[in-house]
Protein backbone atom coordinates (compact mmCIF):
# COMPACT_ATOMS: atom_id res chain seq x y z
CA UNK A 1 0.00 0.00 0.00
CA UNK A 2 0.86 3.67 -1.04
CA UNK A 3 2.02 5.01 2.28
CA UNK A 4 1.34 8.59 1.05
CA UNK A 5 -2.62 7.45 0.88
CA UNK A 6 -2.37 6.93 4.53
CA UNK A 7 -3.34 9.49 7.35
CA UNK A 8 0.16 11.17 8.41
CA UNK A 9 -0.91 9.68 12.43
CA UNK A 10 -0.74 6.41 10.44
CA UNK A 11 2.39 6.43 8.49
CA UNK A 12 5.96 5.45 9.50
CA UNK A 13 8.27 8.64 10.28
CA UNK A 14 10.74 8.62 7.95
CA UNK A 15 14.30 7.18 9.40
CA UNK A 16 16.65 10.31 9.23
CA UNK A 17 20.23 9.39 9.23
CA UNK A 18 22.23 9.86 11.88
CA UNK A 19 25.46 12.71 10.77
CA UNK A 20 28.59 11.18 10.64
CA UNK A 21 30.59 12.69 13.64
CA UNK A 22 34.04 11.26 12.54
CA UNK A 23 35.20 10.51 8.76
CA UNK A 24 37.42 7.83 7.48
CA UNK A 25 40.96 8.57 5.44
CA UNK A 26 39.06 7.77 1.94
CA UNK A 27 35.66 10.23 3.03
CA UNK A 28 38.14 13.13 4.52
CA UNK A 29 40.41 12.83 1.33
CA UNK A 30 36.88 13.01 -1.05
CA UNK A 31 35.91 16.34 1.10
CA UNK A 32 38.95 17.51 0.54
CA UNK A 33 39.21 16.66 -2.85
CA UNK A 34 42.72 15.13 -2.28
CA UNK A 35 44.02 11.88 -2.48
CA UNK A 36 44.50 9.51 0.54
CA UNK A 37 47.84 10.20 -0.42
CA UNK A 38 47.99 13.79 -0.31
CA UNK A 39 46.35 13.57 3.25
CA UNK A 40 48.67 11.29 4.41
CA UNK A 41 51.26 14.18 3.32
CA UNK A 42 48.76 16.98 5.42
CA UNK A 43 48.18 15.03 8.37
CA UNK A 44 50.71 15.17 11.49
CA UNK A 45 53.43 15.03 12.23
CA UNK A 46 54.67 16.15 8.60
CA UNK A 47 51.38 18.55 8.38
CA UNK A 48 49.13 20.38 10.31
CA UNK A 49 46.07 18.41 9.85
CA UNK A 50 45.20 16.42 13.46
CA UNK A 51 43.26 13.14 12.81
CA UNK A 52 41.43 11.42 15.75
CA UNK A 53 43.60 7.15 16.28
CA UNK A 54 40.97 4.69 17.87
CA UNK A 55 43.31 1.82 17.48
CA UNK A 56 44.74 1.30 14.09
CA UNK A 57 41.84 3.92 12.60
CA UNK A 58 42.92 7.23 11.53
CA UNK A 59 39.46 9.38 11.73
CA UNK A 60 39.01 12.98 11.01
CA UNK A 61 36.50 15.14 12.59
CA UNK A 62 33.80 17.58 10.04
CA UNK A 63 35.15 20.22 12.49
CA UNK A 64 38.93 19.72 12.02
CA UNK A 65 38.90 19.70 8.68
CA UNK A 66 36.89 23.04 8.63
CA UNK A 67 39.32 24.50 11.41
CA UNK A 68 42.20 23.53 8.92
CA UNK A 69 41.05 24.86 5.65
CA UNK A 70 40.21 28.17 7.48
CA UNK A 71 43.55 27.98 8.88
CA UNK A 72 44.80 27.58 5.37
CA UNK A 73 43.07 30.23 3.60
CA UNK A 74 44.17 32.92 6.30
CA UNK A 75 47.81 31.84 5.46
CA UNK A 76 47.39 32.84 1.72
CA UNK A 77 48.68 36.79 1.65
């Protein structure tokens, strides 16, 4: 059955996804629009870029990212 025929007390709620609070190397890299490579190359110790270890994982944080291309852009006269 059409669930948009049905009374809105009667239908499911749509599932909203939960936000991603921490990124992997390949989904930072794509928001970037670098290679995993080139982030690699950004991150620390050899760059500026701070990733988050839990274990073996290297995670970034949405905010982190942000932090460093703002700190990036104020560094270009």
């Amino acid at each position: 059955m059409n669930s948009t025929l049905l009374p809105a007390a009667l239908r499911r709620p749509e599932k909203t996804e939960t936000p991603r609070l921490l990124l992997s190397r390949d989904e930072a890299a794509s928001a970037l629009g670098v290679s995993v490579r080139m982030l690699d190359l950004l991150t620390e110790p050899a760059g500026t870029l701070k990733p988050i270890r839990i274990g073996r994982r290297v995670l970034f944080s949405p905010a982190e990212l942000q932090r460093w291309i703002d700190a990036e852009t104020k560094a270009i006269p």
